[in-house]
Structure formats: C-alpha cells, structure tokens
PDB file of N, CA and C in Angstrom:
ATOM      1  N   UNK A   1      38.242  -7.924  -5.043  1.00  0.00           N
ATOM      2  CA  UNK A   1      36.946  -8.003  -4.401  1.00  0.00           C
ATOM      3  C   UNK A   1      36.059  -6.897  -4.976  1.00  0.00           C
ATOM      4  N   UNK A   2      34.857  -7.385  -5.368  1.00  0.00           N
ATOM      5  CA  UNK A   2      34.039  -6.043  -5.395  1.00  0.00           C
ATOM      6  C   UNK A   2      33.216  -5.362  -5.137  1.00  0.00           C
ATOM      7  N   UNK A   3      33.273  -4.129  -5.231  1.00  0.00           N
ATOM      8  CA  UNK A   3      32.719  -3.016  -4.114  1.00  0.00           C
ATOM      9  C   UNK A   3      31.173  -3.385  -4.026  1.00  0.00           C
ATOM     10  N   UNK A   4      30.536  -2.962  -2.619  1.00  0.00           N
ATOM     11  CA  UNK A   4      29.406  -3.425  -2.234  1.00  0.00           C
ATOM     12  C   UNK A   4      28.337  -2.458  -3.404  1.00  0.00           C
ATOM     13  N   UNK A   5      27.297  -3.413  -3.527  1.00  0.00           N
ATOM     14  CA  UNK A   5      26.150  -2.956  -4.443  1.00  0.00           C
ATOM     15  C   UNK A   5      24.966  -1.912  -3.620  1.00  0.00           C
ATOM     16  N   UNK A   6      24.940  -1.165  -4.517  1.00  0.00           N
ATOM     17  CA  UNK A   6      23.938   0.143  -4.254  1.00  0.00           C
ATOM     18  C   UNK A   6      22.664  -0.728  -4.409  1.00  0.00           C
ATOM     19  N   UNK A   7      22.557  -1.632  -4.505  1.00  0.00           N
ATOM     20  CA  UNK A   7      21.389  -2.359  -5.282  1.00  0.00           C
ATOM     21  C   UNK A   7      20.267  -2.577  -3.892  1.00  0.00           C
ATOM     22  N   UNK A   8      18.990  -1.938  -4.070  1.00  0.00           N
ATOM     23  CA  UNK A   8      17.978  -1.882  -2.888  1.00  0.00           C
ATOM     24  C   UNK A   8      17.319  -3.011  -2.746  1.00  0.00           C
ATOM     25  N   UNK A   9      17.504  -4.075  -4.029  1.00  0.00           N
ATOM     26  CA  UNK A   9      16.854  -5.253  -3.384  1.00  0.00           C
ATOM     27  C   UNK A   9      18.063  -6.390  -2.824  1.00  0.00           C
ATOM     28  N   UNK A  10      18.869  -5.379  -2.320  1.00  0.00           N
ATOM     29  CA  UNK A  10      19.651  -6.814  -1.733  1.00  0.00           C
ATOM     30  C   UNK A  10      19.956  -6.309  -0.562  1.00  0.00           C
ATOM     31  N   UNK A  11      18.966  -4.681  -0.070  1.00  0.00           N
ATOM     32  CA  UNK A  11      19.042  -4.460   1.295  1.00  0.00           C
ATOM     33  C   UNK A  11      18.454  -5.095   2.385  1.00  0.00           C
ATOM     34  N   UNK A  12      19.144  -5.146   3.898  1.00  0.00           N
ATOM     35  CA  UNK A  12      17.920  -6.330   4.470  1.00  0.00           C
ATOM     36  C   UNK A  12      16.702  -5.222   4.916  1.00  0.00           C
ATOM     37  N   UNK A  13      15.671  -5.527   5.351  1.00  0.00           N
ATOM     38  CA  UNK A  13      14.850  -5.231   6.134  1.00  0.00           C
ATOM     39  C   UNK A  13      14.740  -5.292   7.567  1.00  0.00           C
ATOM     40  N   UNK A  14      14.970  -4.367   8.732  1.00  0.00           N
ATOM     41  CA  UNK A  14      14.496  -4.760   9.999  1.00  0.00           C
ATOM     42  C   UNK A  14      13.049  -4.243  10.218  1.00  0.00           C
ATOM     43  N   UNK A  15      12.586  -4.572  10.979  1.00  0.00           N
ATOM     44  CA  UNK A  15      11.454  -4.696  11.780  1.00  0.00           C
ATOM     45  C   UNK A  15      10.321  -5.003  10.423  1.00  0.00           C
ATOM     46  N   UNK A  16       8.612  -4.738  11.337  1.00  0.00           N
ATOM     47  CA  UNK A  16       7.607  -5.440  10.268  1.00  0.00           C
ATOM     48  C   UNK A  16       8.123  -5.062   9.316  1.00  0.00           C
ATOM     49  N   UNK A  17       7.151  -5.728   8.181  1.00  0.00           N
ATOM     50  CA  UNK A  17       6.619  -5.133   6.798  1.00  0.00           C
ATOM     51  C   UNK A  17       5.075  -5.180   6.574  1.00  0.00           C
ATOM     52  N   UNK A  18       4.647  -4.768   5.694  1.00  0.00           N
ATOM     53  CA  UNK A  18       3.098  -4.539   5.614  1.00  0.00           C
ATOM     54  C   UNK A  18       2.817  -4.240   3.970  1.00  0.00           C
ATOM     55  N   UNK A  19       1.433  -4.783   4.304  1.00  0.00           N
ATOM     56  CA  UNK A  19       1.046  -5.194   2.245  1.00  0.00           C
ATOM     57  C   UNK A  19       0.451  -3.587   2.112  1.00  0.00           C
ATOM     58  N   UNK A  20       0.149  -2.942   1.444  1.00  0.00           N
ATOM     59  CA  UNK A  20      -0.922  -1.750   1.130  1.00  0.00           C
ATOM     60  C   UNK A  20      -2.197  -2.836   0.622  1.00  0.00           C
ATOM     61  N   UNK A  21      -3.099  -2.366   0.874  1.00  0.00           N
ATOM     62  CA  UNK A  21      -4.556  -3.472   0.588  1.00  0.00           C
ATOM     63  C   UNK A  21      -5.204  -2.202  -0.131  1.00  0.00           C
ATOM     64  N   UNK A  22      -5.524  -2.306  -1.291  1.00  0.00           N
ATOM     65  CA  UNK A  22      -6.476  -1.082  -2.327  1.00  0.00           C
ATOM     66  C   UNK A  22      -7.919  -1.667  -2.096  1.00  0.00           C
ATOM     67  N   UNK A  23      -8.830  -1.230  -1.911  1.00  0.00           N
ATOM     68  CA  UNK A  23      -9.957  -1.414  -2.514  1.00  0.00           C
ATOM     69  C   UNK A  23     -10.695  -0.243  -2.970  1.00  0.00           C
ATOM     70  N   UNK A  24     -11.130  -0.644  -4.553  1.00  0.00           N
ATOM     71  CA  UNK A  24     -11.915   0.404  -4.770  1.00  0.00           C
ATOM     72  C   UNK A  24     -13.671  -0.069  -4.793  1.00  0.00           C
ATOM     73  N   UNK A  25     -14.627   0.566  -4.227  1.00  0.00           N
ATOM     74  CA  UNK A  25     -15.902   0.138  -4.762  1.00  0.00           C
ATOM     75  C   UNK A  25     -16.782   1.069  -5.510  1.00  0.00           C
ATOM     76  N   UNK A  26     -17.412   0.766  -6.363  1.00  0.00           N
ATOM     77  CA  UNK A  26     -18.344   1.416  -7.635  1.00  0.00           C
ATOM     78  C   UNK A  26     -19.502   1.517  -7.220  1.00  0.00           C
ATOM     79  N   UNK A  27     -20.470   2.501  -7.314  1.00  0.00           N
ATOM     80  CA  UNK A  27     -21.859   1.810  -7.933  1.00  0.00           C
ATOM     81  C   UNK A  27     -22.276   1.964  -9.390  1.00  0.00           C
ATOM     82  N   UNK A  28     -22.563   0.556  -9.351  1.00  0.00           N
ATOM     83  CA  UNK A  28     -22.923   0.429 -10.523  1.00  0.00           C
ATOM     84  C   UNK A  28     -23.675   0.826 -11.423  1.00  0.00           C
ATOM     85  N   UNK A  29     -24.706   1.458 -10.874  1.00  0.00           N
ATOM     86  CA  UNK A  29     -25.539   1.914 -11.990  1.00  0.00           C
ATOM     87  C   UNK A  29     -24.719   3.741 -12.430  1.00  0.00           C
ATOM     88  N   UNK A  30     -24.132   3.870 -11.709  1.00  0.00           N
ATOM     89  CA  UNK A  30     -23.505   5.693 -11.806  1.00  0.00           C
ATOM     90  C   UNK A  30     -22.324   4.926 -13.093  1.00  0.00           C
ATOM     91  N   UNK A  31     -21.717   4.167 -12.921  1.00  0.00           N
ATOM     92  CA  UNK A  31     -20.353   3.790 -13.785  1.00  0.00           C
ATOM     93  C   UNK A  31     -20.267   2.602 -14.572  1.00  0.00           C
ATOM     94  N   UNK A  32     -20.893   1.643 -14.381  1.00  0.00           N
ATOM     95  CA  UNK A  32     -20.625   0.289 -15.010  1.00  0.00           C
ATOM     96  C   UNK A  32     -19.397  -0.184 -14.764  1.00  0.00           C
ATOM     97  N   UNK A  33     -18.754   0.111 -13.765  1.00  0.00           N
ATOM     98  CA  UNK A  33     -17.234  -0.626 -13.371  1.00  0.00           C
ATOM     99  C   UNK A  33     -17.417  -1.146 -12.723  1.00  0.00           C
ATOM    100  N   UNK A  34     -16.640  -2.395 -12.453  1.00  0.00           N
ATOM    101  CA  UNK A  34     -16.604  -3.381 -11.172  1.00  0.00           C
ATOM    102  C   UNK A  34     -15.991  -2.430 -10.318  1.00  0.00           C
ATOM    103  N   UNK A  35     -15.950  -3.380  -9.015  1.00  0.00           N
ATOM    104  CA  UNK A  35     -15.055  -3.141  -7.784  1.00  0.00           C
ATOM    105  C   UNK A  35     -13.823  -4.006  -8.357  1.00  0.00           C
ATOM    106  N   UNK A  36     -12.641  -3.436  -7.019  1.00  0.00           N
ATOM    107  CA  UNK A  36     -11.678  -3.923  -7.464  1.00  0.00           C
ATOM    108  C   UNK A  36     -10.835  -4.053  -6.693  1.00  0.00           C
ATOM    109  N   UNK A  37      -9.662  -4.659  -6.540  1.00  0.00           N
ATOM    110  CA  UNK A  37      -8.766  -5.236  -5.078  1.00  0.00           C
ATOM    111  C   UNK A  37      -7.507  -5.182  -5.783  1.00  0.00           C
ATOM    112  N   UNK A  38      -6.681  -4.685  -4.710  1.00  0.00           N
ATOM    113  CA  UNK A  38      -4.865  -4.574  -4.924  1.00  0.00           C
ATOM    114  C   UNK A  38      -4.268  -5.137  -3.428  1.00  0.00           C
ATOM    115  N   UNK A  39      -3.322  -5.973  -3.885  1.00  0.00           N
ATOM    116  CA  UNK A  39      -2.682  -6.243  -2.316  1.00  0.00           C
ATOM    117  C   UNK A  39      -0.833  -5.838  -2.919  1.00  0.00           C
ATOM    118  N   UNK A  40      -0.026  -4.831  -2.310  1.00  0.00           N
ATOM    119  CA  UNK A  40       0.955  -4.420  -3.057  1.00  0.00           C
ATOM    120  C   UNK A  40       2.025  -5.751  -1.804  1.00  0.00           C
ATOM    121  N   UNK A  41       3.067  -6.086  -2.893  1.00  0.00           N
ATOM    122  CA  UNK A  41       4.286  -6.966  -1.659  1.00  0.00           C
ATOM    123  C   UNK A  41       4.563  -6.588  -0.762  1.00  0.00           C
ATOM    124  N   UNK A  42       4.941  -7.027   0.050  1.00  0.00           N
ATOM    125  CA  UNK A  42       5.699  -6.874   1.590  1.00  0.00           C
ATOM    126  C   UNK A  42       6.438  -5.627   1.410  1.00  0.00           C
ATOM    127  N   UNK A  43       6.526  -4.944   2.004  1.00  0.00           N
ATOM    128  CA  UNK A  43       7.816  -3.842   2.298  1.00  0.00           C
ATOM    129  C   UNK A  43       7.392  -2.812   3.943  1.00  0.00           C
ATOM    130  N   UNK A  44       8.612  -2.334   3.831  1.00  0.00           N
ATOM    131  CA  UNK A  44       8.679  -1.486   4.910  1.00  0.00           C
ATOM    132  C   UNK A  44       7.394  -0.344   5.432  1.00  0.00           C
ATOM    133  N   UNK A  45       6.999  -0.598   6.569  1.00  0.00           N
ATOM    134  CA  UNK A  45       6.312   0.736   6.838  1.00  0.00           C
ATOM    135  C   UNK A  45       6.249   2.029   6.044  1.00  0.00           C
ATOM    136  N   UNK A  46       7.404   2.148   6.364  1.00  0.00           N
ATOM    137  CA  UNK A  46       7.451   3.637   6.042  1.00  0.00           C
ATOM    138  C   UNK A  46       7.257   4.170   4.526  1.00  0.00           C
ATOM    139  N   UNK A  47       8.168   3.246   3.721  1.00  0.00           N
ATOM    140  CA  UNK A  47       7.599   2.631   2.336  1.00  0.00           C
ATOM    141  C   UNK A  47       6.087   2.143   2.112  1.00  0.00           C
ATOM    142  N   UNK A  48       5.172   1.368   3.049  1.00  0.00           N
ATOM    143  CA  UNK A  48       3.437   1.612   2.678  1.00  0.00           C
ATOM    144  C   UNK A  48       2.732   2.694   3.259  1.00  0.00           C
ATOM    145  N   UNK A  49       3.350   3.851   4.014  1.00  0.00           N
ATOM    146  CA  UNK A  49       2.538   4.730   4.388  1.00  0.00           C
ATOM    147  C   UNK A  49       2.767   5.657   2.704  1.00  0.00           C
ATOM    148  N   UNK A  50       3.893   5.730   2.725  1.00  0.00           N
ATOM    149  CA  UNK A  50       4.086   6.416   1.047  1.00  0.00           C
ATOM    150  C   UNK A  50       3.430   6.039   0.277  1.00  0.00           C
ATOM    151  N   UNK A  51       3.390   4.777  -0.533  1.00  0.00           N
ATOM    152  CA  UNK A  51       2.224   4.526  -1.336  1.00  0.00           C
ATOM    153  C   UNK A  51       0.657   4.845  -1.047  1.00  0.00           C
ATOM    154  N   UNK A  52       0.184   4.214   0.553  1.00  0.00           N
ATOM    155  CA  UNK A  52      -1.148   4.792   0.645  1.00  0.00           C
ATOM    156  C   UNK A  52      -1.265   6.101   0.740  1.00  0.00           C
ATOM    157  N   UNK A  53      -0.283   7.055   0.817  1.00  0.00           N
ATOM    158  CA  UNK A  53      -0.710   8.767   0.455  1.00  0.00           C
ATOM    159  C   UNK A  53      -0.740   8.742  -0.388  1.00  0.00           C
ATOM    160  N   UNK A  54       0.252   8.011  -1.511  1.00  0.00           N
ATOM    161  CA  UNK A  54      -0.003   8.464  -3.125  1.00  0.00           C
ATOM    162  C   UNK A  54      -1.196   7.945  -3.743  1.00  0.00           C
ATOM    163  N   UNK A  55      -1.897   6.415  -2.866  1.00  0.00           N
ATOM    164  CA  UNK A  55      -3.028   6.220  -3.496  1.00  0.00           C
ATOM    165  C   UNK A  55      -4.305   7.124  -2.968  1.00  0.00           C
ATOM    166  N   UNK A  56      -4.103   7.349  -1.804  1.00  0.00           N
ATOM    167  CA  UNK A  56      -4.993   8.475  -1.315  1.00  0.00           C
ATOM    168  C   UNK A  56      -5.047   9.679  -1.934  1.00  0.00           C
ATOM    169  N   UNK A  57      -4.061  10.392  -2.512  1.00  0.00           N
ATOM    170  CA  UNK A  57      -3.706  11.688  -2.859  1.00  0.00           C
ATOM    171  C   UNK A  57      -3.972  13.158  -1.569  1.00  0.00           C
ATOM    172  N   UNK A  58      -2.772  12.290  -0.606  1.00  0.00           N
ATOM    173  CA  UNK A  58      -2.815  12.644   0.871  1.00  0.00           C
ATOM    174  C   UNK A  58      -1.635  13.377   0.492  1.00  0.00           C
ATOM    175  N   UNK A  59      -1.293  14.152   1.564  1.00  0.00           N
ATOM    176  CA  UNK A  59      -0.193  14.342   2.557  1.00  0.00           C
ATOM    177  C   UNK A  59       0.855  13.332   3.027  1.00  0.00           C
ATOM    178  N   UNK A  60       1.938  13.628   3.306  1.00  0.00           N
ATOM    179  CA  UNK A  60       3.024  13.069   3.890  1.00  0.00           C
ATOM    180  C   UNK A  60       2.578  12.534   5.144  1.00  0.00           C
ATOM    181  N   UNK A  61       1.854  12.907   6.089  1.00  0.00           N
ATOM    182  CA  UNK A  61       1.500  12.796   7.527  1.00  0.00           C
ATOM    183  C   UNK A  61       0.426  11.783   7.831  1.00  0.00           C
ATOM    184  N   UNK A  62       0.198  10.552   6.841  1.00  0.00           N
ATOM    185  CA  UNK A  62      -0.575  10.040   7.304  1.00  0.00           C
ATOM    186  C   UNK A  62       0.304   8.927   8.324  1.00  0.00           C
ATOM    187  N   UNK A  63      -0.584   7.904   9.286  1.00  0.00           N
ATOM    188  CA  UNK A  63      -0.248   7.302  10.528  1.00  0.00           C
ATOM    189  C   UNK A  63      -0.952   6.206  11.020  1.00  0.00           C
ATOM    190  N   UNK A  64      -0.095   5.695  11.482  1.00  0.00           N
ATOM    191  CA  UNK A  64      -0.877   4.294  11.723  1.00  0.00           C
ATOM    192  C   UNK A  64      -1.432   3.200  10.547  1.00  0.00           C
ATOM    193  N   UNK A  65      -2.194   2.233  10.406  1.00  0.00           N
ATOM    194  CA  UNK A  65      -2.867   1.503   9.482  1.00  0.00           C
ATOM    195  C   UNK A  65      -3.948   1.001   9.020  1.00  0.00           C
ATOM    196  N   UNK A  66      -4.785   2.802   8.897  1.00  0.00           N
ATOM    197  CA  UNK A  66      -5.789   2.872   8.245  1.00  0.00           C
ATOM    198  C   UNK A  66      -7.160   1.808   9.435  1.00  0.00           C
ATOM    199  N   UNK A  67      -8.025   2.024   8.223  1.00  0.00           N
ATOM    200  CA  UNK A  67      -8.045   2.318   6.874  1.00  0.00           C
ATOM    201  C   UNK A  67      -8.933   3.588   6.513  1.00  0.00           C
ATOM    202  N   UNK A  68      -8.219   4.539   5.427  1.00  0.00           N
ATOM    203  CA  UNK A  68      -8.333   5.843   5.002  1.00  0.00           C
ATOM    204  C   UNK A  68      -9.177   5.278   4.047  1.00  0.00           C
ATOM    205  N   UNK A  69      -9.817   6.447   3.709  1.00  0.00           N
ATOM    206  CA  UNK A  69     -11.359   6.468   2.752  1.00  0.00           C
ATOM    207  C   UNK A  69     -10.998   7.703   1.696  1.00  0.00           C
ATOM    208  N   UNK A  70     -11.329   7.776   0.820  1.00  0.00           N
ATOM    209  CA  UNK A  70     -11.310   8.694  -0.683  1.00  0.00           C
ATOM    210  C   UNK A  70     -12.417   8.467  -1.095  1.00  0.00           C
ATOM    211  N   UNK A  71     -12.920   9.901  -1.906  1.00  0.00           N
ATOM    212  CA  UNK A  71     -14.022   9.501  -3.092  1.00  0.00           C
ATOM    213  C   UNK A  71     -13.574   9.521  -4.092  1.00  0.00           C
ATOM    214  N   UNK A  72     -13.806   8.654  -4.941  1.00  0.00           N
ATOM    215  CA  UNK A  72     -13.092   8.595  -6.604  1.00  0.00           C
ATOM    216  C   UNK A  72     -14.407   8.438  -7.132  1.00  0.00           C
ATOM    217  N   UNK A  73     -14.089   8.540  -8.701  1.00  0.00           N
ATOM    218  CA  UNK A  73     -15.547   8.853  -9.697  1.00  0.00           C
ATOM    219  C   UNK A  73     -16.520   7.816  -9.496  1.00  0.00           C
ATOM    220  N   UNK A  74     -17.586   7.610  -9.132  1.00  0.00           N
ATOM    221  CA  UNK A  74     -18.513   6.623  -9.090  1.00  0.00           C
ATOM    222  C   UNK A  74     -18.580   6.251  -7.986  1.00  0.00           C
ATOM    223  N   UNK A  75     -17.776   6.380  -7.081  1.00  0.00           N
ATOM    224  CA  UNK A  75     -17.137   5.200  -6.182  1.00  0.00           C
ATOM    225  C   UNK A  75     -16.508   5.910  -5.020  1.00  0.00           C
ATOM    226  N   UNK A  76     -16.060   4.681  -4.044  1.00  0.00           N
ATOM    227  CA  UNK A  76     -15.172   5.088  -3.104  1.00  0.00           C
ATOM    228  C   UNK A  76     -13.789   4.225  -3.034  1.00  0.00           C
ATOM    229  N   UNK A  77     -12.502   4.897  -2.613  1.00  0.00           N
ATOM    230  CA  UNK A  77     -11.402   3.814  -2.666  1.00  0.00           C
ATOM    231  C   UNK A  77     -10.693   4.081  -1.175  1.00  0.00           C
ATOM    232  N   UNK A  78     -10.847   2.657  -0.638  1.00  0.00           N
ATOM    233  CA  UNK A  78     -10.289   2.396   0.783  1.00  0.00           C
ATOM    234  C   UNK A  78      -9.058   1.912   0.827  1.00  0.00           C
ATOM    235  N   UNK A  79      -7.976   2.105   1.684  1.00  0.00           N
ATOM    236  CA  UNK A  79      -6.297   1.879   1.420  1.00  0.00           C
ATOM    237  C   UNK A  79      -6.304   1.441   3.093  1.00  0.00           C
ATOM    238  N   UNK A  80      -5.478   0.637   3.516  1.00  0.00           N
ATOM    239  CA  UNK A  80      -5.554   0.155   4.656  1.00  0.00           C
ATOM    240  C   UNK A  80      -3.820  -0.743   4.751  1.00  0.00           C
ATOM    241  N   UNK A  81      -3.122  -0.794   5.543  1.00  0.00           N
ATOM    242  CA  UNK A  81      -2.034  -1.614   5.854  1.00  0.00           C
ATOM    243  C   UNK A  81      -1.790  -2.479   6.546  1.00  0.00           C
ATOM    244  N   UNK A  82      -1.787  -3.529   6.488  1.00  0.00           N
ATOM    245  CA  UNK A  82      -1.568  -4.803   6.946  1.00  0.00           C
ATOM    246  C   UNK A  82      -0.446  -5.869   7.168  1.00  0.00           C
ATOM    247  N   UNK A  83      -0.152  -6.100   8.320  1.00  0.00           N
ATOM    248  CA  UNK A  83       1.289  -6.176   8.808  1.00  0.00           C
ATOM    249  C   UNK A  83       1.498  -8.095   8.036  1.00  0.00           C
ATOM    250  N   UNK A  84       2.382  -7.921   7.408  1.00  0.00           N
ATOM    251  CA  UNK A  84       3.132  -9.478   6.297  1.00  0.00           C
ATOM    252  C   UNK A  84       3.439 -10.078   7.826  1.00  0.00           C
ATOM    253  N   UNK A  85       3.290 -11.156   7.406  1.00  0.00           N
ATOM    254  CA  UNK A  85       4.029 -12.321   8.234  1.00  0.00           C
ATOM    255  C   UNK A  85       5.558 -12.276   7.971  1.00  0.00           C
ATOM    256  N   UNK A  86       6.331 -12.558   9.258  1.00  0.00           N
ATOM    257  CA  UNK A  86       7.587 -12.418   9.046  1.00  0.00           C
ATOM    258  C   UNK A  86       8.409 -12.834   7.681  1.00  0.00           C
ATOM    259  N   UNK A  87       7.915 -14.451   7.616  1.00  0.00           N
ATOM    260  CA  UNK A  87       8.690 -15.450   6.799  1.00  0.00           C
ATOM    261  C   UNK A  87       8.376 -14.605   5.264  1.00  0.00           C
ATOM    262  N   UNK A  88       7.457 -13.680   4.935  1.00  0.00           N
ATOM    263  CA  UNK A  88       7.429 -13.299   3.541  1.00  0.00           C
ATOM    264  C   UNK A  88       8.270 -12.427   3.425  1.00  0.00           C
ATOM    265  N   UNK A  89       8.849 -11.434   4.207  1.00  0.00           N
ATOM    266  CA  UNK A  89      10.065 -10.653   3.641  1.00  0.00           C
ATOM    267  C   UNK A  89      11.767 -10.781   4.375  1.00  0.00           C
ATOM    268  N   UNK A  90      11.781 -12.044   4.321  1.00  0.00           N
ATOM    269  CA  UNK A  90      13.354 -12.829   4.930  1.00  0.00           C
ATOM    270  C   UNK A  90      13.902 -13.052   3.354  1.00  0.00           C
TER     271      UNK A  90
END
C-alpha cells in the first residue's frame, strides 16, 4: 500500500471558500493603462486573506471581506473577497 500523499491538492477543504476579486482602476490621462480585473480560484479563507495582504502590501491582520483600497501609480487597486458557491470547491 502506499503511503498517504503530502500532495495539497488532494487535501479536502472544510468550511467556505472565497475568490480574491482584484480590481485595479487608472486614470487615463496620468498613465494610458486600462483598468483591469482578477478573480483568483476558490480557496480557503485564510488562504484569500493572505493573498489580499500580499496584493495590498498589508499586514498579516487584515479581516473580514473587504473591500480594502491601495494607491498604485496612476490609479487605485481594490481587493475584496467573495464567498464561492459550495459546488466550486467539492
């Protein structure tokens, strides 16, 4: 028989999961960049509060699900968490 896999995508998940939602917006005349949208997969809470600090360039201590505000060059970028429907991370 062989030994159980360290492997994290074949761990289950209990309770929600939640997308990280990016948005960044520009103005345009300061940058010539569009706006722009990220929706990251299903995963664990605790796993999208981590990413939205790293997209924030926060602290460990952020809470709850947003949505947090940043200024980035030109622009502003909003991070917000949003709870997946069950059936997407079964």
């Amino acid at each position: 028989m062989a030994p159980p896999s360290d492997d994290p995508q074949l761990a289950l998940t209990l309770g929600p999961c939640f997308t990280v939602q990016v948005e960044d917006r520009f103005s345009p005349g300061l940058t010539g960049r569009h706006d722009r949208t990220y929706a990251s997969p299903p995963q664990p809470q605790d796993d999208a509060l981590v990413l939205a600090a790293l997209l924030l360039d926060a602290g460990p201590d952020l809470e709850g699900t947003g949505p947090w505000q940043k200024a980035i060059a030109g622009g502003r970028r909003t991070v917000r968490l949003l709870r997946a429907p069950d059936a997407e991370h079964l």
